[in-house]
Protein backbone atom coordinates (compact mmCIF):
# COMPACT_ATOMS: atom_id res chain seq x y z
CA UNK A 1 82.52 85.67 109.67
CA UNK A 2 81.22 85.18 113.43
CA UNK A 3 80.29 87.78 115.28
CA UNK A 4 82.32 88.33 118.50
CA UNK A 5 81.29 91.99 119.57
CA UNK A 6 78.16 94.09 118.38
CA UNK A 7 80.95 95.62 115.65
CA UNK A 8 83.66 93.24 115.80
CA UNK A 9 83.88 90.01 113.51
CA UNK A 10 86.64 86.96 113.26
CA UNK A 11 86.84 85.03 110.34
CA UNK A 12 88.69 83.56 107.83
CA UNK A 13 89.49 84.93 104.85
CA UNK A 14 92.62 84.82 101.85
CA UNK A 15 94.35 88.10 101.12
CA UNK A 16 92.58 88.08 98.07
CA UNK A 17 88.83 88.63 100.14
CA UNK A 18 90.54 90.68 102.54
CA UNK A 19 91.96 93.17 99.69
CA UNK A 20 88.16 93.17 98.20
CA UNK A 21 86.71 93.67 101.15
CA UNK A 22 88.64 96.53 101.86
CA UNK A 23 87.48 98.05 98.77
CA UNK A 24 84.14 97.44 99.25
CA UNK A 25 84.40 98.89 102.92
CA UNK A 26 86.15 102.17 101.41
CA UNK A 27 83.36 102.47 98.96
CA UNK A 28 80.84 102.35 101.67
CA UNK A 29 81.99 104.03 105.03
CA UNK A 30 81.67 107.52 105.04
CA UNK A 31 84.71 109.81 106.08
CA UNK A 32 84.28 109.90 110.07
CA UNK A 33 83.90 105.17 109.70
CA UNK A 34 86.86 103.14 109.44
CA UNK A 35 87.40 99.40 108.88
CA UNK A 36 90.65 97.60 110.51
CA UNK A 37 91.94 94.31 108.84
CA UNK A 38 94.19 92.51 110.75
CA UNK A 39 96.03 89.77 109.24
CA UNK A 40 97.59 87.28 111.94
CA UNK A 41 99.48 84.04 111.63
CA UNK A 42 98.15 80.54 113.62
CA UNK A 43 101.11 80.84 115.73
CA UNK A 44 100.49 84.61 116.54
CA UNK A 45 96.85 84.00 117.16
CA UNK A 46 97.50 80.78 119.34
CA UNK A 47 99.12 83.19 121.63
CA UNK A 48 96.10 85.70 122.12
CA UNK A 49 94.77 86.67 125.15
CA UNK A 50 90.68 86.29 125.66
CA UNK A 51 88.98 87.76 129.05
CA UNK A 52 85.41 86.55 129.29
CA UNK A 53 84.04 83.40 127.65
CA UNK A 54 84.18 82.71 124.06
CA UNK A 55 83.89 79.28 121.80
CA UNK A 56 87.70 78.59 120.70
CA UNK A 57 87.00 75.27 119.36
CA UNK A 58 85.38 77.19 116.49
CA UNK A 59 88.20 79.04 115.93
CA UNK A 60 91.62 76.47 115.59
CA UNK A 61 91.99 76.26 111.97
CA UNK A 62 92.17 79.78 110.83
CA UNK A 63 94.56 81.31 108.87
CA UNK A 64 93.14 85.19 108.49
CA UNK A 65 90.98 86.77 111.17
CA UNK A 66 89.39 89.71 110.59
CA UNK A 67 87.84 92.37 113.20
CA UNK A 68 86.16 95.70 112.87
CA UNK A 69 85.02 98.55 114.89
């Protein structure tokens, strides 16, 4: 996972990791936390939008992103 904001994180990761990590987040956060997973396809992350500078390059080959706040 990279760090992109001081609680937000991109990454790859299979459904699989994604479904265990969601687990492990639920067994952790306390009521008032939450966690959001948000599976995207290459094409549908191709098209994002990014304000600011950030290292794409890194990024091309991904298949599942995930971000949290």
């Amino acid at each position: 996972m990279q760090r992109i904001q001081k609680s937000a994180f991109i990454g790859e990761l299979t459904s699989n990791k994604a479904e265990m990590l969601a687990l492990e987040a639920k067994e952790i956060l306390g009521e008032k936390d939450c966690v959001f997973v948000f599976p995207t396809c290459k094409t549908c992350f191709e098209s994002k939008l990014i304000v600011g500078s950030f290292d794409q390059e890194r990024l091309k080959e991904r298949k599942y992103f995930i971000s949290g706040a």
